[in-house]
Protein backbone atom coordinates (compact mmCIF):
# COMPACT_ATOMS: atom_id res chain seq x y z
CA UNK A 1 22.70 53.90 -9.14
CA UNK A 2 25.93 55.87 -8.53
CA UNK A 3 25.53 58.41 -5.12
CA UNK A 4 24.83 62.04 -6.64
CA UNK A 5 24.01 60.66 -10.31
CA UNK A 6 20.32 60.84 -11.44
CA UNK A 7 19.30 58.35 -13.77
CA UNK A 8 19.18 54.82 -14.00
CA UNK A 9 21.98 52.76 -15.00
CA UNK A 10 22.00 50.74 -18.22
CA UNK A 11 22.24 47.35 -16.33
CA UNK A 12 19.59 48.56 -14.55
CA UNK A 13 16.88 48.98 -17.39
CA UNK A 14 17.83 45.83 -19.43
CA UNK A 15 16.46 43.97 -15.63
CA UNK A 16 13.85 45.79 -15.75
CA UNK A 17 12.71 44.92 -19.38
CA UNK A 18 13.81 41.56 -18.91
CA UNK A 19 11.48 41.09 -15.76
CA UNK A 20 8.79 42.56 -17.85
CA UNK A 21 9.05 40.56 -20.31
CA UNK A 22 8.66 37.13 -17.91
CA UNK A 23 6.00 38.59 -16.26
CA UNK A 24 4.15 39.38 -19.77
CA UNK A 25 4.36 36.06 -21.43
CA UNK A 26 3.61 34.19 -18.10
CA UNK A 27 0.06 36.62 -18.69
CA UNK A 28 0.24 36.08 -22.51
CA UNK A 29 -0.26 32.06 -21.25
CA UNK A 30 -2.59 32.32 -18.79
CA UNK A 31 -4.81 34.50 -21.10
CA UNK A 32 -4.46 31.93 -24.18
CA UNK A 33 -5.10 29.26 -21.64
CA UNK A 34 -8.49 30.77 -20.87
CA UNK A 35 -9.27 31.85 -23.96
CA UNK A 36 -9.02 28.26 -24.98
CA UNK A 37 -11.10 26.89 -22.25
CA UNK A 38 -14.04 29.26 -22.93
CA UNK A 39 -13.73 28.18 -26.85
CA UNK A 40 -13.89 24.27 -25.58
CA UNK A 41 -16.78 24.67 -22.96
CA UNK A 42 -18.41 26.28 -25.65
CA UNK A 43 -17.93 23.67 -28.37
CA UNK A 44 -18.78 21.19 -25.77
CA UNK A 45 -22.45 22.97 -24.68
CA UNK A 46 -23.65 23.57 -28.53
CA UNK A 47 -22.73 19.36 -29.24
CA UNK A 48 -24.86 18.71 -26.18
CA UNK A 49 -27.54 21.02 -26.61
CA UNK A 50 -27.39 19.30 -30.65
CA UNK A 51 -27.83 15.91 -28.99
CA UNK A 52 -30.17 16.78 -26.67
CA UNK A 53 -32.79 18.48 -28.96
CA UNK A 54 -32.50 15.32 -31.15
CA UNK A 55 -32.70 12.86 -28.13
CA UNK A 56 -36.15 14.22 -27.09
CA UNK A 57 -37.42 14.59 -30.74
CA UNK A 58 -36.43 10.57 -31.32
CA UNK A 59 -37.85 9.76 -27.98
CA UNK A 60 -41.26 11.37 -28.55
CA UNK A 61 -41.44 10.01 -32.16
CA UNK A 62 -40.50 6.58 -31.37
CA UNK A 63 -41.82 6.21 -27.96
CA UNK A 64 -45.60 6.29 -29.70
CA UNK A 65 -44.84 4.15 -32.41
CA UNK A 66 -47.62 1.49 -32.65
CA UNK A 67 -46.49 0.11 -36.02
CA UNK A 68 -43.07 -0.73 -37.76
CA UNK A 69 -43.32 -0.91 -41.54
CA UNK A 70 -39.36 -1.74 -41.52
CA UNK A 71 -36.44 -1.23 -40.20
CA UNK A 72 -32.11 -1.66 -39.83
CA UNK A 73 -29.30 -0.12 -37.76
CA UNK A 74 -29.76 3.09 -39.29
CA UNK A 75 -33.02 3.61 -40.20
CA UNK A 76 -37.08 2.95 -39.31
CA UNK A 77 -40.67 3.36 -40.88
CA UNK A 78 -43.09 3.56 -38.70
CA UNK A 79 -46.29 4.77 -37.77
CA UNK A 80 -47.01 6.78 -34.36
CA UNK A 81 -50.22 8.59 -33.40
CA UNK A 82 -49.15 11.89 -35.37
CA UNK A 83 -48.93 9.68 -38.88
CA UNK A 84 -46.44 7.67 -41.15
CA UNK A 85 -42.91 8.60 -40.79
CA UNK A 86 -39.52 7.67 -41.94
CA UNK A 87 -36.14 8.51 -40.37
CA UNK A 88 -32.64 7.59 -41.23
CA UNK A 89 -28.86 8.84 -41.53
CA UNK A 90 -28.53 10.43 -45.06
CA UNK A 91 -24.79 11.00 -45.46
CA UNK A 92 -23.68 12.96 -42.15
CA UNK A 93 -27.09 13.85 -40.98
CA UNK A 94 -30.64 12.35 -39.37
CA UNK A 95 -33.34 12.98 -41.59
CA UNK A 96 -37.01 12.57 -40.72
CA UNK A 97 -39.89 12.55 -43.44
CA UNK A 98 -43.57 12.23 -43.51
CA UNK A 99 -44.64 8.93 -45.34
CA UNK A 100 -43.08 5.73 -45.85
CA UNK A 101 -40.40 6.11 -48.15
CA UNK A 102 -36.95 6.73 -46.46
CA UNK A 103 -35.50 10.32 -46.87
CA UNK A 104 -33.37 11.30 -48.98
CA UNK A 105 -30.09 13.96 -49.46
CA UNK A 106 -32.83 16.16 -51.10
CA UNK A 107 -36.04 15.40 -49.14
CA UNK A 108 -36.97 15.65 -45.37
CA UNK A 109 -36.35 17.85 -42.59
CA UNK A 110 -32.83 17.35 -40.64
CA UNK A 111 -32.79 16.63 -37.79
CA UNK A 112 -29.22 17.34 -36.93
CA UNK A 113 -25.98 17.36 -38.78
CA UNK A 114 -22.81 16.54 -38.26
CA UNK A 115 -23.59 12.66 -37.50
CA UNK A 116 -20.65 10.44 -37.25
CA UNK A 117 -22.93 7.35 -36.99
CA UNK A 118 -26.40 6.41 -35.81
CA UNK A 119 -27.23 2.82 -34.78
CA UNK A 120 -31.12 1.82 -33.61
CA UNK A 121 -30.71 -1.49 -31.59
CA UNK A 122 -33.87 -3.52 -31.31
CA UNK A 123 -34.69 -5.32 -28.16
CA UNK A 124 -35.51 -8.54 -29.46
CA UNK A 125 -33.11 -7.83 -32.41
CA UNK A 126 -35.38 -9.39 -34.83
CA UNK A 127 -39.56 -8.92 -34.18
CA UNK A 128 -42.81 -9.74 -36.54
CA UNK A 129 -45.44 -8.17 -34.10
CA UNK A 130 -44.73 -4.89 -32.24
CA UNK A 131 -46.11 -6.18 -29.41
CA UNK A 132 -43.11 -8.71 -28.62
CA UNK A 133 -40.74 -5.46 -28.89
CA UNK A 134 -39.47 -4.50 -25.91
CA UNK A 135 -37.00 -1.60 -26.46
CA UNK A 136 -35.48 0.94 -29.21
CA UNK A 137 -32.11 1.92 -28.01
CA UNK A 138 -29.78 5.01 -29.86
CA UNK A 139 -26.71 5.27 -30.34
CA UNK A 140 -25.64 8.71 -32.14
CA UNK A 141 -22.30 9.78 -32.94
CA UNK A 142 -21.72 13.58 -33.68
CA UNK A 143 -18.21 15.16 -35.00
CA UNK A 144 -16.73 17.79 -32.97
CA UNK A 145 -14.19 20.09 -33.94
CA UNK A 146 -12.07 21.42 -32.00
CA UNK A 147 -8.02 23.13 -32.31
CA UNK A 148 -7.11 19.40 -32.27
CA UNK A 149 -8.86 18.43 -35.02
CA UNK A 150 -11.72 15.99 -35.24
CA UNK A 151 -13.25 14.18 -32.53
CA UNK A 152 -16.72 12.89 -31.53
CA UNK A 153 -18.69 12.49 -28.82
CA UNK A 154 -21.35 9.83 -28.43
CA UNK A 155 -24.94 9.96 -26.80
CA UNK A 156 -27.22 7.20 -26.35
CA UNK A 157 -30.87 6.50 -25.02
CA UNK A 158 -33.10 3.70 -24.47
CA UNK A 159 -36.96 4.11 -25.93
CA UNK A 160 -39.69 1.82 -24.64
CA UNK A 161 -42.49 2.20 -27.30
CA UNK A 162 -45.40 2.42 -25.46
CA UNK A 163 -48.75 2.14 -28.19
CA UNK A 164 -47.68 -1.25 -29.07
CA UNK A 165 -50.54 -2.43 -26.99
CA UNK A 166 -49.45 -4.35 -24.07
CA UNK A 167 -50.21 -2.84 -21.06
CA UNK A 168 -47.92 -5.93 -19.04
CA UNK A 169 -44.91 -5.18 -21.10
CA UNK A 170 -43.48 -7.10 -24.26
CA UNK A 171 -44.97 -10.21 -25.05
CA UNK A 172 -42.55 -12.64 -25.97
């Protein structure tokens, strides 16, 4: 600024703007940044809370199975103390149903969506009595979506029926 002049000069605004402006978008950044980190935690604690709530619901059906009717790597019919009951993936989602015929796209109750995979591993892998199994062990695969695109994120549990009457563990 010239002595005795009042005012600023031009070369003097266009700095000023300029350092604005760097000082804006370095705040634009940091605000998209944790904008973006809130959406991801987010994401992140409704797949776990899925997975958990579907964890504990498997668990309690299958830890007081005391008969299996059948069964694969994505599906089982068994009977626990509450009744008969089916459950398998249908499509992308777990389906449970009272009875002993699997469930269906149109029949059942879901028990979560967005499965990638399930796969029930049987400890022996192949049993005739219930009393020689040992352990049911999950593996579930839900889809995530996040400003990436697809992912998944995998969850997994080990069941140890326990109405298979042995009371020393798995024959076998």
């Amino acid at each position: 600024m010239k002595k005795g002049s009042k005012g600023f000069t031009l070369i003097e605004m266009i700095v000023v703007l300029v350092l604005v402006g760097i000082l804006s978008a370095i705040a634009g950044i940091g605000l998209v940044q944790g904008v973006q980190g809130y959406i991801f935690a987010r994401e992140n604690a409704e797949i776990s809370q899925k997975a958990q709530i579907v964890m504990a619901r498997l668990s309690g059906e299958l830890q007081e199975v005391s008969i299996i009717y059948s069964y694969s790597s994505t599906s089982i019919v068994f009977k626990n103390t509450y009744g008969d009951y089916a459950l398998a993936k249908v499509g992308s989602e777990i389906r449970i149903i009272e009875g002993q015929t699997a469930p269906t796209a149109s029949t059942g109750d879901v028990l979560v969506d967005g499965v990638n995979s399930l796969t029930l591993t049987y400890d022996p892998s192949t049993f005739s009595d219930i009393k020689t199994l040992a352990t049911i062990r999950v593996d579930l695969v839900l889809n995530r979506t996040d400003s990436s695109g697809v992912s998944t994120a995998s969850f997994t549990t080990q069941i140890n029926p326990r109405n298979t009457g042995n009371y020393n563990g798995p024959k076998g």
